[in-house]
Structures are given as structure tokens and as C-alpha cells.
Protein backbone atom coordinates (compact mmCIF):
# COMPACT_ATOMS: atom_id res chain seq x y z
CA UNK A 1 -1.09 -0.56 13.76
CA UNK A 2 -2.71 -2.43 17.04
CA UNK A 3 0.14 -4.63 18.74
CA UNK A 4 -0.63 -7.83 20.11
CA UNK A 5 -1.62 -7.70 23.86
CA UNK A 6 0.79 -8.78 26.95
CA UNK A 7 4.06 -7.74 25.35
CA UNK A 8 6.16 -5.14 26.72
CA UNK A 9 9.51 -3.97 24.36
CA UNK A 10 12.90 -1.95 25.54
CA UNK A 11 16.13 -0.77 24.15
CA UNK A 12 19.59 0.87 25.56
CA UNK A 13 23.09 1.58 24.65
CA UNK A 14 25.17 -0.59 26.10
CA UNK A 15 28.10 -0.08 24.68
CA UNK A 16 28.94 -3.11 22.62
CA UNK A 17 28.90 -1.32 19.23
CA UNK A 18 30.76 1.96 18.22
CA UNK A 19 28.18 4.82 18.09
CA UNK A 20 25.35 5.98 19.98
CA UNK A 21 22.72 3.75 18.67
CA UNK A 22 20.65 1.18 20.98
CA UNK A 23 22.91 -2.12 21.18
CA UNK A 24 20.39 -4.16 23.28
CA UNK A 25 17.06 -5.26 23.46
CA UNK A 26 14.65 -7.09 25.47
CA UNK A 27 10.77 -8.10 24.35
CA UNK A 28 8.93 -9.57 27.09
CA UNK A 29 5.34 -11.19 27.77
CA UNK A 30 3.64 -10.45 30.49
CA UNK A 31 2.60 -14.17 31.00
CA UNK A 32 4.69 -17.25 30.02
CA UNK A 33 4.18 -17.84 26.36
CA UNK A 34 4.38 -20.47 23.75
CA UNK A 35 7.72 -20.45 21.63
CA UNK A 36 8.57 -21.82 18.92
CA UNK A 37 12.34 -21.13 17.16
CA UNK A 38 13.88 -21.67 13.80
CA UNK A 39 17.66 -21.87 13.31
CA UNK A 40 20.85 -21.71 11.45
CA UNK A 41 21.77 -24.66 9.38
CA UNK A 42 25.23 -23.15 9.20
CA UNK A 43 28.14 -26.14 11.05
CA UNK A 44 29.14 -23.12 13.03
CA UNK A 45 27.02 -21.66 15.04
CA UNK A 46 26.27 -18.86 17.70
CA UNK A 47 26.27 -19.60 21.58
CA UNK A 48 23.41 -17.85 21.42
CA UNK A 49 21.52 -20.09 18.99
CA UNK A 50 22.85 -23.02 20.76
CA UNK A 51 21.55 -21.57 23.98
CA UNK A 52 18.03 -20.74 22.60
CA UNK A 53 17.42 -23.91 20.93
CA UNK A 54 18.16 -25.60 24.05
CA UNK A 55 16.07 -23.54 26.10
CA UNK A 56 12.80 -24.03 24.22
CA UNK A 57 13.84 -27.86 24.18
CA UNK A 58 13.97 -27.65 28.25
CA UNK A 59 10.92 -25.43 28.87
CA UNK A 60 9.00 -27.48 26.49
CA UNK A 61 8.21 -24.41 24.45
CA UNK A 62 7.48 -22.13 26.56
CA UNK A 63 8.97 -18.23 26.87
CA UNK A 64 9.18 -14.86 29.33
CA UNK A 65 11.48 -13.02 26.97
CA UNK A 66 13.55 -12.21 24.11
CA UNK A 67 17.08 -11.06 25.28
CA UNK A 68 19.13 -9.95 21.77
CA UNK A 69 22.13 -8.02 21.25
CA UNK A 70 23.51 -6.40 17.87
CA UNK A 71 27.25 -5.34 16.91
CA UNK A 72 28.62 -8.42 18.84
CA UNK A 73 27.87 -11.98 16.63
CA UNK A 74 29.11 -13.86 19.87
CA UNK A 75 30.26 -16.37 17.92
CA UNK A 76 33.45 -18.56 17.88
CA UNK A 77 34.76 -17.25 21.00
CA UNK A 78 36.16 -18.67 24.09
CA UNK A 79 33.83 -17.64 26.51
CA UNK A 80 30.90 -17.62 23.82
CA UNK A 81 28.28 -20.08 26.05
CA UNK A 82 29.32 -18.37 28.99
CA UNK A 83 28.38 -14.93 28.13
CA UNK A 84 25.10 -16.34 26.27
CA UNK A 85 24.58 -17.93 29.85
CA UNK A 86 25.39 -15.77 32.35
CA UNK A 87 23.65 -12.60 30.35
CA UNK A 88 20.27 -14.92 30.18
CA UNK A 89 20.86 -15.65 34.14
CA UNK A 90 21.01 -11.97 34.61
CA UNK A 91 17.89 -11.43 32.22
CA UNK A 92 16.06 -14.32 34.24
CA UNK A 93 16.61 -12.39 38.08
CA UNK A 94 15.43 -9.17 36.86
CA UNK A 95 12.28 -10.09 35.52
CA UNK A 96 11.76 -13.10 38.10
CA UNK A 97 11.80 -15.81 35.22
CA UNK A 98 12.89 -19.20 34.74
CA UNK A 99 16.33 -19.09 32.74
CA UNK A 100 15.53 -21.45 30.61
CA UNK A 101 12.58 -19.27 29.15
CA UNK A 102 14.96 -16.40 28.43
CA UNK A 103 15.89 -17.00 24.76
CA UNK A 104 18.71 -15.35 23.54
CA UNK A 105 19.81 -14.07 20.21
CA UNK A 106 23.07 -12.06 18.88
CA UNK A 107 23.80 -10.52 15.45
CA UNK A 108 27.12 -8.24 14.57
CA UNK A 109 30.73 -9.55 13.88
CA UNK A 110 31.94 -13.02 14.41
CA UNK A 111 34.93 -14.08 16.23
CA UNK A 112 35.51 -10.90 18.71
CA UNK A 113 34.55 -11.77 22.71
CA UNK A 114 31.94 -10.38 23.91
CA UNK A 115 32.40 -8.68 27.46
CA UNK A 116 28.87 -10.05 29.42
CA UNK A 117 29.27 -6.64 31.65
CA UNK A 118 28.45 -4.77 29.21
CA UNK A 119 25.07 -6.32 28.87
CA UNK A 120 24.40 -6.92 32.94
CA UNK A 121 24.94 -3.63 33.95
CA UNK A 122 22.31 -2.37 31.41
CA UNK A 123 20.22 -4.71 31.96
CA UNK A 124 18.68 -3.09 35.46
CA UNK A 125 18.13 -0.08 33.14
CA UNK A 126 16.61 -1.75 30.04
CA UNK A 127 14.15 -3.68 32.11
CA UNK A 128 12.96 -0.04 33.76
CA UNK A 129 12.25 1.26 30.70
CA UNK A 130 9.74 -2.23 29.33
CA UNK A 131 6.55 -0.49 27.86
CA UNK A 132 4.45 -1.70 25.28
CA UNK A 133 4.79 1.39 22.95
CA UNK A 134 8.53 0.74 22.37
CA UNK A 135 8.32 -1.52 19.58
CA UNK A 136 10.14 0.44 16.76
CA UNK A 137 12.75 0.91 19.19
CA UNK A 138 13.45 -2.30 19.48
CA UNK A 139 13.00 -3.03 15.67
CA UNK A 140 16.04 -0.31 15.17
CA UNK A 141 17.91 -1.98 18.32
CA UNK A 142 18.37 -5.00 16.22
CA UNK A 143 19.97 -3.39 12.75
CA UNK A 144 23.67 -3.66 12.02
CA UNK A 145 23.91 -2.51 8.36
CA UNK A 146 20.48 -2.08 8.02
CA UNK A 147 19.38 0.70 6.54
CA UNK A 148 16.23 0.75 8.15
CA UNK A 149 13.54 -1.17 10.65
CA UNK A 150 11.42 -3.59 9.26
CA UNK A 151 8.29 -4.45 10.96
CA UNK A 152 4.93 -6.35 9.38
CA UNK A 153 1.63 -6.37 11.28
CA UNK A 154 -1.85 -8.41 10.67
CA UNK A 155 -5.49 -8.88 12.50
CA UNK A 156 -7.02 -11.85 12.27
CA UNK A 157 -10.85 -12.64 12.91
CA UNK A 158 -11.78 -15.83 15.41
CA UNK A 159 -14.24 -17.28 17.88
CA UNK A 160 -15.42 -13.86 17.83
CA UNK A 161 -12.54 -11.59 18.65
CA UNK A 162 -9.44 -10.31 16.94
CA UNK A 163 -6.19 -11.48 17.45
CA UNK A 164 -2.83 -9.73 16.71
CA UNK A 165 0.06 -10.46 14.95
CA UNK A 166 3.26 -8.19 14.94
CA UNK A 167 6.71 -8.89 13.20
CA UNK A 168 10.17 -7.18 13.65
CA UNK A 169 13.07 -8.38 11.65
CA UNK A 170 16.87 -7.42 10.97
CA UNK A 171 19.32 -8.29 7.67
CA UNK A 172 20.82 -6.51 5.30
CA UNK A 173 23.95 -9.07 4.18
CA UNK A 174 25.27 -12.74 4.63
CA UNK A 175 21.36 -13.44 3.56
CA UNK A 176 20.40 -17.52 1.96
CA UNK A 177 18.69 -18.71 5.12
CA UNK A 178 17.99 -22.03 4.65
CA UNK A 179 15.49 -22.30 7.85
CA UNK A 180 15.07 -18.80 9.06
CA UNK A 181 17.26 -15.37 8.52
CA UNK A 182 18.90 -13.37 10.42
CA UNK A 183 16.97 -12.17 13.19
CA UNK A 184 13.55 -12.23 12.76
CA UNK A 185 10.64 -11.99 16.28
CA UNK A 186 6.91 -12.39 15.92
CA UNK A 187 4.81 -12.02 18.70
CA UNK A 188 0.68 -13.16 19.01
CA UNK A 189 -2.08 -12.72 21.31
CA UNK A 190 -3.48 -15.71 20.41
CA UNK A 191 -3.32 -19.24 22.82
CA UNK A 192 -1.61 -21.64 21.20
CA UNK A 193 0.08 -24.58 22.71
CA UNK A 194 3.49 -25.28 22.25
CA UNK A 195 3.06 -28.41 19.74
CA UNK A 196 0.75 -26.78 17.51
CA UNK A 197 3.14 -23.50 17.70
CA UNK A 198 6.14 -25.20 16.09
CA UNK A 199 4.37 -26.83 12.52
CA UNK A 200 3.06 -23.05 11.76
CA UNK A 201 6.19 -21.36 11.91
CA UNK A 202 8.20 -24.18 9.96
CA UNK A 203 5.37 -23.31 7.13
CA UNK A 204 5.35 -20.15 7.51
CA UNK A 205 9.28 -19.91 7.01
CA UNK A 206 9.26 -22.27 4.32
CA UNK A 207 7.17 -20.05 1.93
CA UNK A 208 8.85 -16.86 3.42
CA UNK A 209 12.36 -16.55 4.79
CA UNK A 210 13.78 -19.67 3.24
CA UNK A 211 12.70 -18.51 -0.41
CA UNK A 212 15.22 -15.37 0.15
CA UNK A 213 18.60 -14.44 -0.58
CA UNK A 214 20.86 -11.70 -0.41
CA UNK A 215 23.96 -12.62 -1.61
CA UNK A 216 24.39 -16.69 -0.96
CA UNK A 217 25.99 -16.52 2.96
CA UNK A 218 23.60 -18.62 5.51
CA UNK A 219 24.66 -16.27 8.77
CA UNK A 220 25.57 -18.31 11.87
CA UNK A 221 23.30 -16.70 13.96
CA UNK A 222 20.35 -17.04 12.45
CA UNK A 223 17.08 -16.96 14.42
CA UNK A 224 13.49 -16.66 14.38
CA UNK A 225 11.58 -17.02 17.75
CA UNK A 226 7.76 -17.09 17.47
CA UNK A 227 5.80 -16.66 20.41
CA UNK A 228 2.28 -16.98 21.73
CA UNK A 229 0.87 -15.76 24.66
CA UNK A 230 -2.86 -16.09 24.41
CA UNK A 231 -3.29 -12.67 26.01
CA UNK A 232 -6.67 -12.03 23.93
CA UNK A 233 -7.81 -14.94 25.51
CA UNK A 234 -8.85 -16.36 21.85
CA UNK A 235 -7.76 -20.11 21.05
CA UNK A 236 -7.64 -20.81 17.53
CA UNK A 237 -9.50 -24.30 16.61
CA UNK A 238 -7.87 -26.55 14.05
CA UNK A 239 -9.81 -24.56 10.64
CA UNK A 240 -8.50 -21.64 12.32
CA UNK A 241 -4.75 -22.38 12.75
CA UNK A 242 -4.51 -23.31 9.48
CA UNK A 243 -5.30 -19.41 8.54
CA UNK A 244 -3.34 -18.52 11.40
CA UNK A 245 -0.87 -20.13 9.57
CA UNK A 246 -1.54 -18.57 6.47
CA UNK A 247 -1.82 -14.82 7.66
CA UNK A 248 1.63 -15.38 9.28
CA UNK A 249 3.54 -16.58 6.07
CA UNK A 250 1.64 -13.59 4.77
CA UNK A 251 3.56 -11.28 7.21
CA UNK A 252 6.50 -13.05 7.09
CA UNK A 253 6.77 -12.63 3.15
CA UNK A 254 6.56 -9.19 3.98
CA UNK A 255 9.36 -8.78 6.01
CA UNK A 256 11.63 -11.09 3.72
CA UNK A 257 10.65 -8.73 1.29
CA UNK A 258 11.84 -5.79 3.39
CA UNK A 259 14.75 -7.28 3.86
CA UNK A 260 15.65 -7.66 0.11
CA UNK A 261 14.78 -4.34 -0.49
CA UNK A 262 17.22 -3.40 2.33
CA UNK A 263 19.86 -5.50 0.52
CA UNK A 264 23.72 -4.65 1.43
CA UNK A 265 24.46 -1.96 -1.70
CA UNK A 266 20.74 -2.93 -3.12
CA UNK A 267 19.22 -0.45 -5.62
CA UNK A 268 16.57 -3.00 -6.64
CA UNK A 269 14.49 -5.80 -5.40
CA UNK A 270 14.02 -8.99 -7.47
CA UNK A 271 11.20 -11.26 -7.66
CA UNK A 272 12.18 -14.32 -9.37
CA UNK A 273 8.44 -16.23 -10.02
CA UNK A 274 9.31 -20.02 -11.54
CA UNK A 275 6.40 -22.10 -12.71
CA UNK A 276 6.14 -25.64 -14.76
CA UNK A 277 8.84 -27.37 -12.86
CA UNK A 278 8.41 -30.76 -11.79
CA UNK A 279 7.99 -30.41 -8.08
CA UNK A 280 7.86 -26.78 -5.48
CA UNK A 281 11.04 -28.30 -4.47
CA UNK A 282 12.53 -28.19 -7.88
CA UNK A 283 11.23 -24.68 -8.66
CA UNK A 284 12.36 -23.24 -5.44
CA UNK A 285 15.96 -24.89 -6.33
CA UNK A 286 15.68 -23.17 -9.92
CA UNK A 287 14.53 -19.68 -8.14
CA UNK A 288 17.63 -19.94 -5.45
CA UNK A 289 20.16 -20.83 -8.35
CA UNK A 290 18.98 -17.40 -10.46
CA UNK A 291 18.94 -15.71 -7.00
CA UNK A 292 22.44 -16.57 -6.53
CA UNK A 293 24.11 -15.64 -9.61
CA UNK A 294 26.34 -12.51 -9.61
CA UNK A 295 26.00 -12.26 -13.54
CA UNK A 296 22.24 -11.98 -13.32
CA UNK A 297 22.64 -9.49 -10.30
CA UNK A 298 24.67 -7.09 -11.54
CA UNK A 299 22.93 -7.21 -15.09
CA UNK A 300 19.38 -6.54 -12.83
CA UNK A 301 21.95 -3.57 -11.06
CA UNK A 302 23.13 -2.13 -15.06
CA UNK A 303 19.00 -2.96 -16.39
CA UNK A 304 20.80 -5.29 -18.75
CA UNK A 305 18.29 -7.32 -20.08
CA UNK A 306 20.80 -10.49 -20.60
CA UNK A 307 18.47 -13.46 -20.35
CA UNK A 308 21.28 -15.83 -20.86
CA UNK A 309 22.70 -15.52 -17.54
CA UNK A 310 18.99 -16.34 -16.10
CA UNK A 311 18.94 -19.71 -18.30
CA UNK A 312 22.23 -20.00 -17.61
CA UNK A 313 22.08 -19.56 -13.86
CA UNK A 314 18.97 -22.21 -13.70
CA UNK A 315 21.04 -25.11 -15.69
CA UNK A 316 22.86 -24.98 -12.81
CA UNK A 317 20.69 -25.28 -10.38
CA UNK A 318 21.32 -29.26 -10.66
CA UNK A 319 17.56 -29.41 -11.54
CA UNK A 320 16.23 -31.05 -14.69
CA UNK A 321 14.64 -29.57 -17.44
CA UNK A 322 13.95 -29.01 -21.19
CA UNK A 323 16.24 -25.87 -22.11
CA UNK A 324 13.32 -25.76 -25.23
CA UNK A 325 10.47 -25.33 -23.20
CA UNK A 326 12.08 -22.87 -21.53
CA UNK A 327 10.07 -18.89 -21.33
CA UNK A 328 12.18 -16.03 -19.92
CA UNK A 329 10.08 -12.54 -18.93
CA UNK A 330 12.03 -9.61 -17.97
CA UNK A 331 9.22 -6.72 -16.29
CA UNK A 332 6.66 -8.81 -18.18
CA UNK A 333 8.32 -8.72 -21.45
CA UNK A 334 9.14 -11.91 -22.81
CA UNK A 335 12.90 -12.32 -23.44
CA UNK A 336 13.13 -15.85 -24.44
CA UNK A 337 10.83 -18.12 -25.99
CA UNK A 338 11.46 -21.86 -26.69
CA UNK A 339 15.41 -21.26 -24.98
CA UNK A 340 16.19 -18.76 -27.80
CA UNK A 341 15.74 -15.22 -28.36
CA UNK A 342 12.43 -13.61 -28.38
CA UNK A 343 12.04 -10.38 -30.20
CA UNK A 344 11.62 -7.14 -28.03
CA UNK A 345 12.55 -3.39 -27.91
CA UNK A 346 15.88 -3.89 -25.74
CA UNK A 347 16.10 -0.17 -25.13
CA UNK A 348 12.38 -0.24 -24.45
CA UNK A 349 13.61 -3.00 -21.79
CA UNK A 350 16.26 -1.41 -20.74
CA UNK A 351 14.37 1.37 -19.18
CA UNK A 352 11.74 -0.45 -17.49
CA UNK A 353 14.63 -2.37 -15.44
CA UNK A 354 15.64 0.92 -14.08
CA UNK A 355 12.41 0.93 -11.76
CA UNK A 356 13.43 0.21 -7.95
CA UNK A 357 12.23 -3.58 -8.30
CA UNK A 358 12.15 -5.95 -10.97
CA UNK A 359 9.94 -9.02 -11.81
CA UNK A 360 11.59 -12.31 -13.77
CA UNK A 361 9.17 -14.89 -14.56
CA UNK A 362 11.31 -18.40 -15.68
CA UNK A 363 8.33 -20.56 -17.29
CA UNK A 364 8.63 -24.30 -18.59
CA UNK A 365 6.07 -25.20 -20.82
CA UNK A 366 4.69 -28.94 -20.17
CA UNK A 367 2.22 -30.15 -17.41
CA UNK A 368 4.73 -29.70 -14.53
CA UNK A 369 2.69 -28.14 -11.53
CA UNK A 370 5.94 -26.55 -9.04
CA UNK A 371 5.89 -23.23 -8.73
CA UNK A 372 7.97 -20.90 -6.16
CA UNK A 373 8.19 -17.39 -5.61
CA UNK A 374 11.87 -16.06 -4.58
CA UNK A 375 13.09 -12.64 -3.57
CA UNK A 376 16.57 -11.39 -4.38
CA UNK A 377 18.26 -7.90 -4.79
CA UNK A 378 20.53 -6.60 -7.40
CA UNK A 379 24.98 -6.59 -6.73
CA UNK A 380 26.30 -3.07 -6.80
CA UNK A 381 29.78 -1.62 -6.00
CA UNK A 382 28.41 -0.76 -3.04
CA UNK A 383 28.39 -4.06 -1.59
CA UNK A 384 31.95 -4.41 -2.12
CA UNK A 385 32.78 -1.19 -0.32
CA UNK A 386 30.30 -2.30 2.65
CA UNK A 387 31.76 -5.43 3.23
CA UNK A 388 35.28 -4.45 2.31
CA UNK A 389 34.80 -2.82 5.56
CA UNK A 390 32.83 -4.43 7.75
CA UNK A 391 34.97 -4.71 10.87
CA UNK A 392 36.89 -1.10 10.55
């Protein structure tokens, strides 16, 4: 693992969450850098995410540092944009920074204030201990019922040189993001301007974040900050953006990945693969709809091989298609063939499903071209007895 150049990463109690785990985190570049952001399409939303979408929109892209918080959502509060405000203010004078290049970010439990001293009087503290070897500690500062970091790193060859490409990302529940997820920063040593920045991460989170889903919820605070700061002194040209680009949806599937793995209660990752639909669009709709189901989830959590709840599940995705053309594969065992049974050893089945991640292949014969790979995890009573819980 080589981190990208020109990025320095700290973490500190603060007090905002019960326990003695970091609450607060700060990743900073050296050098202004190029930011680009992704965001909730949740009504309600996070000062925070209001705050850092305005930001890059004043800067005009550009970033110092990542200020985020975890066991405090602050979100639908009544002194929400102040906190989000005066916190980045306090971020800005320590590290002698425009505020409007502090981006902030929150995760944790909606609807309880958030006390801003709690974050300025550890901020003096947090910005001491800034090193560039603190990267994991950050990547645990972030979790709430995470079970563990997740973190995704790639080198990429240009103009000569190498540069770097680290990811950190939190989420665990309240997982369908619809733009982004949860918390998710990626950092790069490579120079790229601001306007060029902002087309590769919407791609990138297209083919990664937005094809994953947890349990349905679309958090309000979700946020993923991408930023550039051209510390290797490499400047991709437009043939080598577009791998850029590629590379970091690479990453970035990784970490949604991670995160279904790390599902609330998960014993099992799902990969849902749909192919023959009309459109992407359509098969992505088709993926999220299987995704969603509970019946299909906890059948994937009991390694019931019921098929019917995947057809099932995808005639309601409001997408259309020939139920007889349809090809179900559970763990590369066809299931269904034509939309009816297929014959196959179900206890054979049975035990295959009880591997830690499971593969379901949804094919419809014809000449459609969409395909769409989607990542899921399986419903357990665990889940229940996590969020049962949540706030006590």
C-alpha cells in the first residue's frame, strides 16, 4: 500500500459518541486541491451535506480538508447549519484555510443536537497529531455500526510516473444510495482541474456506489468527496482520464463491495449479475428490485434456493419483460429456465448457498444488450436486533 502524496490524516475522541473510540476526523492536503462531491438524494438532508455542497459550489472546486464526525448525524436539528458552520470556521483558523474549502461531513443518529464544543476544543489537538501514516485511523474514525474499516487502493501508470489512488469508506445500514453512500473519501496525487474532476466521479459512482444496497434506506447524509491535489506533479491527458476514470470505479466497486459484506446482521454478500434487458438502465432497475426484496434476502440468509421470489422480485421492478425468456442461476446452477422450473439437486443447492457470498445471475434470452452488476447482502435476525436498538 503506497498512499497518494500531500495528504496528511488524524483522529481523536471527542466525545460525541458513547465509548472510547475516535469520534472525529480530519484529512488534509498539503496544497489546495480539486474536489469534487456526490450527495444525498434524500428531501431531508444533513447541514453538513448542505454545507459541503455549497462550499465546493463557492470555491469552484477546490479543497484544504475533510472535517467529518461519526455518532452525531447532525441532522434535523435547530442549530444543525450552525454547528456545520462554526465547526468548519474553527477547522479553517487552525490550518490557515479558506472556510469555504473545509468540507464537512457527519454520520451517526438523526435528530439529536450536536454540541459544536465538543468538536472545537479537539480540534487544536486533532490538527497536532496530522501525519500521513494515520490513514486507518481515520478509516475506523468514520464507522458507526461498522464492523470494520474499509479502505481500497490503486497505482496508475502516466506521462511517465505513477500516480496514487487511496479510498476510505463507512456503512453498514440505511444503504440504497442513489448518488453516493454513506461516507465514502478518495484522495489522488494526480492534477486534475476541477471541471474534469466532477464527470469522473459521477461515473465512477454510477457503476459503483449507486449499484448497492443494504436494506432499501437512502441515508440523509450521504457523501462522497473526491479530491485531487496533483502532488505527483503528473497531469493526466484526455486518453488518460478516461482510465483514471476507470481504475477509480474499479476501487470504488471495491469498497461498495466491502460495504455489503459489512452489511447490518450480514452473513453473506450477494451479487445480483442481470443481462438481456433492454437498456443498463433497465437492468440496473431489475438488479435494485431483487436487491430490495426481503423474501429473496432472507431465503439467500436460510440458502433457500426459492427462485420465485427472484422472478417475483424483478416483475416488480416496473421494468418490462418476457417472464418466458426468463433464466434464473443460483451459485451457477440454473434454477429456472424459460420462467419455470429447471431441474437441479436442491440439497446439492442448498449447500453451496451456505458459502459467505452468493452469485444470482437473472438472464433474458432475446437480443437485449443492458447488463448491470448489483451488490446486496442477505436479512438476518440480527438486523432486527441492531436496529431495534440503534439509539439505546
Amino acid at each position: 500500500m503506497t498512499l497518494p502524496l500531500g495528504y496528511r490524516y488524524a483522529s481523536i475522541n471527542a466525545g460525541i459518541r458513547k465509548g472510547k473510540q475516535d469520534d472525529l476526523a480530519l484529512i488534509v492536503s498539503d496544497a489546495p486541491a480539486s474536489a469534487a462531491g456526490v450527495f444525498t438524494r434524500n428531501l431531508v438532508q444533513a447541514a453538513p451535506v448542505r454545507l459541503c455542497r455549497e462550499n465546493l459550489r463557492v470555491s469552484g472546486g477546490r479543497a484544504r480538508a475533510i472535517l467529518v464526525n461519526a455518532g452525531n448525524a447532525n441532522c434535523a436539528t435547530r442549530t444543525g447549519d450552525r454547528v456545520a458552520l462554526a465547526t468548519s470556521r474553527a477547522a479553517a483558523k487552525l490550518l490557515k484555510a479558506p472556510v469555504e474549502q473545509i468540507l464537512p461531513a457527519s454520520t451517526g443518529v438523526i435528530g439529536v443536537e450536536l454540541d459544536p464544543k465538543l468538536i472545537t476544543r479537539a480540534l487544536p489537538d486533532l490538527v497536532r497529531k496530522l501525519a500521513g501514516d494515520r490513514f486507518r485511523d481515520v478509516a475506523s474514525a468514520i464507522l458507526t455500526t461498522d464492523l470494520k474499516p474499509k479502505a481500497a487502493y490503486a497505482d496508475l501508470s502516466i506521462g511517465g510516473g505513477v500516480v496514487r489512488i487511496a479510498g476510505m469508506t463507512k456503512g453498514s445500514g440505511m444503504i440504497q444510495p442513489r448518488m453516493a453512500t454513506t461516507l465514502g473519501f478518495l484522495m489522488t496525487d494526480a492534477a486534475i482541474a476541477p471541471r474534469d474532476l466532477k464527470p469522473i466521479l459521477a461515473a465512477a459512482t454510477e457503476r459503483s456506489y449507486n449499484r448497492l444496497s443494504v436494506d432499501g434506506d437512502t441515508s440523509t447524509n450521504d457523501t462522497v468527496v473526491l479530491l485531487a491535489n496533483g502532488a505527483s506533479g503528473l497531469k493526466p491527458n484526455t486518453a488518460e482520464r478516461v482510465i483514471f476514470r476507470e481504475v477509480l470505479a474499479w476501487l470504488m466497486e471495491d469498497l461498495a463491495e466491502q460495504i455489503a459484506r459489512d452489511g447490518e446482521g450480514a452473513t453473506k454478500e450477494i451479487t445480483i449479475h442481470v443481462s438481456g434487458a433492454r437498456t443498463e438502465d433497465d437492468a440496473v432497475q431489475i438488479a435494485r428490485s431483487i436487491a430490495n426484496s426481503p423474501l429473496v434476502k432472507t431465503a439467500i440468509a436460510g440458502s433457500d434456493p426459492n427462485w420465485g421470489r427472484i422472478l417475483s422480485a424483478a416483475g416488480n421492478a416496473g421494468i418490462a419483460f418476457d417472464p418466458s425468456k426468463v433464466d434464473i442461476y443460483l451459485q451457477g446452477l440454473r434454477v429456472c429456465k424459460n420462467g419455470l422450473a429447471a431441474d437441479f439437486d436442491e440439497s446439492a443447492l442448498s449447500l453451496k448457498l451456505d458459502a459467505p457470498s452468493c452469485l444470482i445471475r437473472f438472464v433474458i434470452q432475446g437480443k437485449g444488450k443492458g447488463e448491470a452488476r448489483f451488490w446486496t447482502c442477505d436479512f438476518t435476525k440480527r438486523y432486527i436486533e441492531i436496529n431495534a436498538s440503534y439509539r439505546t
